[in-house]
C-alpha atoms as a PDB file:
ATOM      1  CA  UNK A   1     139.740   6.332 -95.209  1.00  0.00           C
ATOM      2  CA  UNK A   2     140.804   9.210 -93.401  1.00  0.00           C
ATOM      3  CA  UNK A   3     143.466   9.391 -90.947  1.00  0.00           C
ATOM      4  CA  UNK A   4     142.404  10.859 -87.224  1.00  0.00           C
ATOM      5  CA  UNK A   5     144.415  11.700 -84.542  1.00  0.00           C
ATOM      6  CA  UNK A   6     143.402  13.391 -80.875  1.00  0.00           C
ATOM      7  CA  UNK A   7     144.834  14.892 -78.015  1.00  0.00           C
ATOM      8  CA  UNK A   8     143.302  14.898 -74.805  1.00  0.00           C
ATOM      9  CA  UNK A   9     143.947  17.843 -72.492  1.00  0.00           C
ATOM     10  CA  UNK A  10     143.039  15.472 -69.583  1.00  0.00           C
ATOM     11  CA  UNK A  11     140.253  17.375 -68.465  1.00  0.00           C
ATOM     12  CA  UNK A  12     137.397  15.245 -67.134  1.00  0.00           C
ATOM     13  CA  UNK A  13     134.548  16.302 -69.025  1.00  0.00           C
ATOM     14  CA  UNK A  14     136.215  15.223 -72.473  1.00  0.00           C
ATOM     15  CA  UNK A  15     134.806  11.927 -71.897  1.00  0.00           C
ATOM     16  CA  UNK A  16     131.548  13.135 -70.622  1.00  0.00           C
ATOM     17  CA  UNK A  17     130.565  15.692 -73.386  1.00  0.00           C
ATOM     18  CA  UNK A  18     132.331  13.454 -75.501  1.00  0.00           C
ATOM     19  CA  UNK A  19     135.421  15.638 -77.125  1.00  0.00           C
ATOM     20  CA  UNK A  20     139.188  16.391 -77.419  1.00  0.00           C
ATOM     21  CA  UNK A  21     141.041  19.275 -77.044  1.00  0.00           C
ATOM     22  CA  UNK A  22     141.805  18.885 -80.875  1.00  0.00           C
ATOM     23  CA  UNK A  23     141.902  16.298 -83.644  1.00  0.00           C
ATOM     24  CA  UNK A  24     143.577  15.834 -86.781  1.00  0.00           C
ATOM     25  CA  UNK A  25     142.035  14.859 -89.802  1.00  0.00           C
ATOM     26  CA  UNK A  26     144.705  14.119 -92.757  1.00  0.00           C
ATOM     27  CA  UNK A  27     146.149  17.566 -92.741  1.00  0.00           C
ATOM     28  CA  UNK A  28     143.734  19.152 -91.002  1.00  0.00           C
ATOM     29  CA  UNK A  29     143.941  19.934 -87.462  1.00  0.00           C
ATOM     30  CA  UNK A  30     140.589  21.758 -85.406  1.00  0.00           C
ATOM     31  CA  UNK A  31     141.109  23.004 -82.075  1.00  0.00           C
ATOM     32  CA  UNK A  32     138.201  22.909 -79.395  1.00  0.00           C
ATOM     33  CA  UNK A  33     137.184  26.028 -77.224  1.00  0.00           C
ATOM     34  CA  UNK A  34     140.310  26.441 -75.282  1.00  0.00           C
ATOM     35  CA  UNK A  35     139.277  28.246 -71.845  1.00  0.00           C
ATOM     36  CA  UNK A  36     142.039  30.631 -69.734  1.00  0.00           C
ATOM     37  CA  UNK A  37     142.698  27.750 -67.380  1.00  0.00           C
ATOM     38  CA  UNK A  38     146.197  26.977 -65.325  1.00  0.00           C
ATOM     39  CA  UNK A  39     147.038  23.422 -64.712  1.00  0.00           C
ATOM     40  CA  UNK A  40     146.056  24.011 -60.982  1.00  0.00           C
ATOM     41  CA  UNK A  41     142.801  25.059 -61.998  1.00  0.00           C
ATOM     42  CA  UNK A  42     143.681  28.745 -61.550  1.00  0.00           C
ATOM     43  CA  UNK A  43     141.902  31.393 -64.013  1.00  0.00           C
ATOM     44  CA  UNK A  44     143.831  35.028 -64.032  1.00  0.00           C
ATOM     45  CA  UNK A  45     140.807  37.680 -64.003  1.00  0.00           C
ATOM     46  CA  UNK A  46     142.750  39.752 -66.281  1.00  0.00           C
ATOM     47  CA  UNK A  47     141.333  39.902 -69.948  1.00  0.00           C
ATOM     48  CA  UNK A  48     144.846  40.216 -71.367  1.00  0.00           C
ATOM     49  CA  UNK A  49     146.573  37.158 -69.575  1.00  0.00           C
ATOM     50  CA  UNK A  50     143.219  34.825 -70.277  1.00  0.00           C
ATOM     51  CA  UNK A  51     143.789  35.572 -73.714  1.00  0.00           C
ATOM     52  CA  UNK A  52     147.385  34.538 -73.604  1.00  0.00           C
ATOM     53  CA  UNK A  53     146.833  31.561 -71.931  1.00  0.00           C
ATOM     54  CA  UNK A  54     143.995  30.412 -74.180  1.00  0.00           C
ATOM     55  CA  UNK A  55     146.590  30.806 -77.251  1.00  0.00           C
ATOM     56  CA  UNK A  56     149.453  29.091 -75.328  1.00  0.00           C
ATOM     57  CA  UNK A  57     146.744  26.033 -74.660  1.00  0.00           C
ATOM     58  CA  UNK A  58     145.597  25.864 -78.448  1.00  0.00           C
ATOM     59  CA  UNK A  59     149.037  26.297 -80.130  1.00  0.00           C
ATOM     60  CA  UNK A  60     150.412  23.761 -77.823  1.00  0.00           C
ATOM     61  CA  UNK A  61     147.763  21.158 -78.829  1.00  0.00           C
ATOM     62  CA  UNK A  62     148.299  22.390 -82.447  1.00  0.00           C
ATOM     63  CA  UNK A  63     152.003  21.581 -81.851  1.00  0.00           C
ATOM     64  CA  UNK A  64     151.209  18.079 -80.875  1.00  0.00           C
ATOM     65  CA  UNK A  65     149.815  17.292 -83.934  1.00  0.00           C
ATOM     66  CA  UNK A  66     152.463  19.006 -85.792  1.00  0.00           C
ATOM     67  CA  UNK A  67     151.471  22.082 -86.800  1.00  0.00           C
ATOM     68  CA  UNK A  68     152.528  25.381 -85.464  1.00  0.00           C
ATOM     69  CA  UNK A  69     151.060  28.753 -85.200  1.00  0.00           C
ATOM     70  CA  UNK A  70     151.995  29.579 -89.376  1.00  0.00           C
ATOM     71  CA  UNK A  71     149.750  26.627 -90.277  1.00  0.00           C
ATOM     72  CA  UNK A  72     146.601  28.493 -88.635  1.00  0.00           C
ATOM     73  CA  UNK A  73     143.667  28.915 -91.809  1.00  0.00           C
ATOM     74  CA  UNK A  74     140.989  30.664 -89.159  1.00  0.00           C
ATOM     75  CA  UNK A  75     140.876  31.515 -85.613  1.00  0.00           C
ATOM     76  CA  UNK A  76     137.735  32.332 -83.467  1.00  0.00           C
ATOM     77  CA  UNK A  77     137.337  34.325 -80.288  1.00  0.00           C
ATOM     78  CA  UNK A  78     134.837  34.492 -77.562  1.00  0.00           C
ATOM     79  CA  UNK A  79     134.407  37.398 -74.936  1.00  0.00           C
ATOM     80  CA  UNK A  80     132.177  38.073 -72.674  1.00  0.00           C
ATOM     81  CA  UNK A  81     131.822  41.497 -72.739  1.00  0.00           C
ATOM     82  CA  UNK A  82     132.966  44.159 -75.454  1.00  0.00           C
ATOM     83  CA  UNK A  83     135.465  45.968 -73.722  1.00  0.00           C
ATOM     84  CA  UNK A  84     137.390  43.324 -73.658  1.00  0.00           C
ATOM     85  CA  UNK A  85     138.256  43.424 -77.443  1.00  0.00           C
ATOM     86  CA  UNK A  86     141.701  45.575 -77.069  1.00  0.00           C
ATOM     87  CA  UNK A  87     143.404  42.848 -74.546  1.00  0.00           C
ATOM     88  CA  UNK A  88     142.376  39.887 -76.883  1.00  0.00           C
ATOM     89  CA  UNK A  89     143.319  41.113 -80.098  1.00  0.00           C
ATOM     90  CA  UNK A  90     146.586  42.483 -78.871  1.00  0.00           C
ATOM     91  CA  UNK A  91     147.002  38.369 -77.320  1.00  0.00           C
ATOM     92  CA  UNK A  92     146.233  37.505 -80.659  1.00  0.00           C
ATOM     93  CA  UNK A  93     148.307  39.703 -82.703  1.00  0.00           C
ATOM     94  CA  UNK A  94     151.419  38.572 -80.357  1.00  0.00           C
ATOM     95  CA  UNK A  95     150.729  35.213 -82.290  1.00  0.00           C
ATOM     96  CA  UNK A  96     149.328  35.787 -85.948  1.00  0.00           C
ATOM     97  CA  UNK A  97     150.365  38.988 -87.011  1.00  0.00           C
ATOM     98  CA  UNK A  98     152.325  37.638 -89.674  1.00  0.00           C
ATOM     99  CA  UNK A  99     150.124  34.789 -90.261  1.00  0.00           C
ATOM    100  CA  UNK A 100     147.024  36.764 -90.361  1.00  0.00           C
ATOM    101  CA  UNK A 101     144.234  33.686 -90.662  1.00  0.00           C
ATOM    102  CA  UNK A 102     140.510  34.259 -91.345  1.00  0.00           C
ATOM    103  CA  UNK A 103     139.585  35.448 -87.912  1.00  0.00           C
ATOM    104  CA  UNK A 104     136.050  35.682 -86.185  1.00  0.00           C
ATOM    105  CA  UNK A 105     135.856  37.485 -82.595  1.00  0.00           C
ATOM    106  CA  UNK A 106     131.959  37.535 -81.111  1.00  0.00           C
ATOM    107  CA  UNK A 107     130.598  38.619 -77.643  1.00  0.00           C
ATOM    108  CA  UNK A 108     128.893  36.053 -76.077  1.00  0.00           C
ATOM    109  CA  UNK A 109     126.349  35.876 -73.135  1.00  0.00           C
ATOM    110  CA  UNK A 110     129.000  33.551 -70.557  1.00  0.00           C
ATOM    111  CA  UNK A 111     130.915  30.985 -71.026  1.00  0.00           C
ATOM    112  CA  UNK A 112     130.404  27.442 -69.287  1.00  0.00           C
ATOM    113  CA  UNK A 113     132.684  28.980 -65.813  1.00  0.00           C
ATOM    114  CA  UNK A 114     132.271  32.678 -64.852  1.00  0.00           C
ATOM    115  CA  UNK A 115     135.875  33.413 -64.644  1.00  0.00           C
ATOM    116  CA  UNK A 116     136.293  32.927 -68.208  1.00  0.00           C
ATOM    117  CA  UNK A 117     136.423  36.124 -69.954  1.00  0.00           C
ATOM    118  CA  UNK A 118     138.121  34.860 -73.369  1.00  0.00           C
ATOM    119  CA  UNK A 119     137.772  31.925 -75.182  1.00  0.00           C
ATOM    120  CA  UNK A 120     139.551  30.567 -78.621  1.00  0.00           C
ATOM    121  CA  UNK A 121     139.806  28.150 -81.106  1.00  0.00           C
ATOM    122  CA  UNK A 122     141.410  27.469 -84.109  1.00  0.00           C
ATOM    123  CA  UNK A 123     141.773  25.393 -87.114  1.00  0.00           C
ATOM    124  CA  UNK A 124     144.548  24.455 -89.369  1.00  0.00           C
ATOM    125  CA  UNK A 125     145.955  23.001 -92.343  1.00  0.00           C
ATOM    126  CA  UNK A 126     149.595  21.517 -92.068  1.00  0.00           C
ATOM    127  CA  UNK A 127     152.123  22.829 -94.805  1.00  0.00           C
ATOM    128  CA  UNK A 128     153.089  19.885 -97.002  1.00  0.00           C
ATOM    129  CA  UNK A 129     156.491  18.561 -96.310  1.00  0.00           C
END
């Protein structure tokens, strides 16, 4: 039987829509959609800074579970309008270049709050010890 493990980001709808902010699975780890969101609730408008703060979310929660940014096997990015492409793969080359994982970025009607602007997720395998 497989071994899981969650984190909770605490935010309300998790037990609502009935997630986690990511789960481990033996040595897998997926992260959820991981929105541009401060802990006060505060979304920057800027493209660039959502970005960052969407991988600073995810890597965090990957960190939890013991992984790190080097155990990332694919990525996936959400924007909400094309031009927005330059800021979020700059945010994401700041954090894989060297790890370069199997990486999907589509442009998507809206995301669930109309602030949002970028949205990520990502999954990993953990390095054996």
């Amino acid at each position: 039987m497989s071994e899981r493990v969650r984190v909770s980001s605490g935010s309300p709808f998790e037990a609502r829509v009935g997630y986690c902010r990511a789960v481990a699975v033996d040595d897998r780890i997926f992260v959820s959609g991981t929105a541009p969101i401060w802990p006060d609730g505060h979304v920057d408008p800027d493209p660039l800074t959502q970005a960052r703060r969407c991988w600073e979310i995810a890597l965090d929660a990957l960190a939890r579970l013991g992984g790190s940014a080097a155990d990332t096997g694919r990525t996936r990015t959400y924007l909400t309008d094309r031009s927005f492409e330059g800021p979020a793969s700059q945010a994401h080359g700041e954090v894989f270049a060297d790890v370069r994982p199997a990486s999907t970025m589509l442009v998507v009607v809206g995301m669930l709050d109309p602030r949002w602007v970028v949205e990520v997720e990502l999954d990993a395998v953990l390095a054996e010890a």
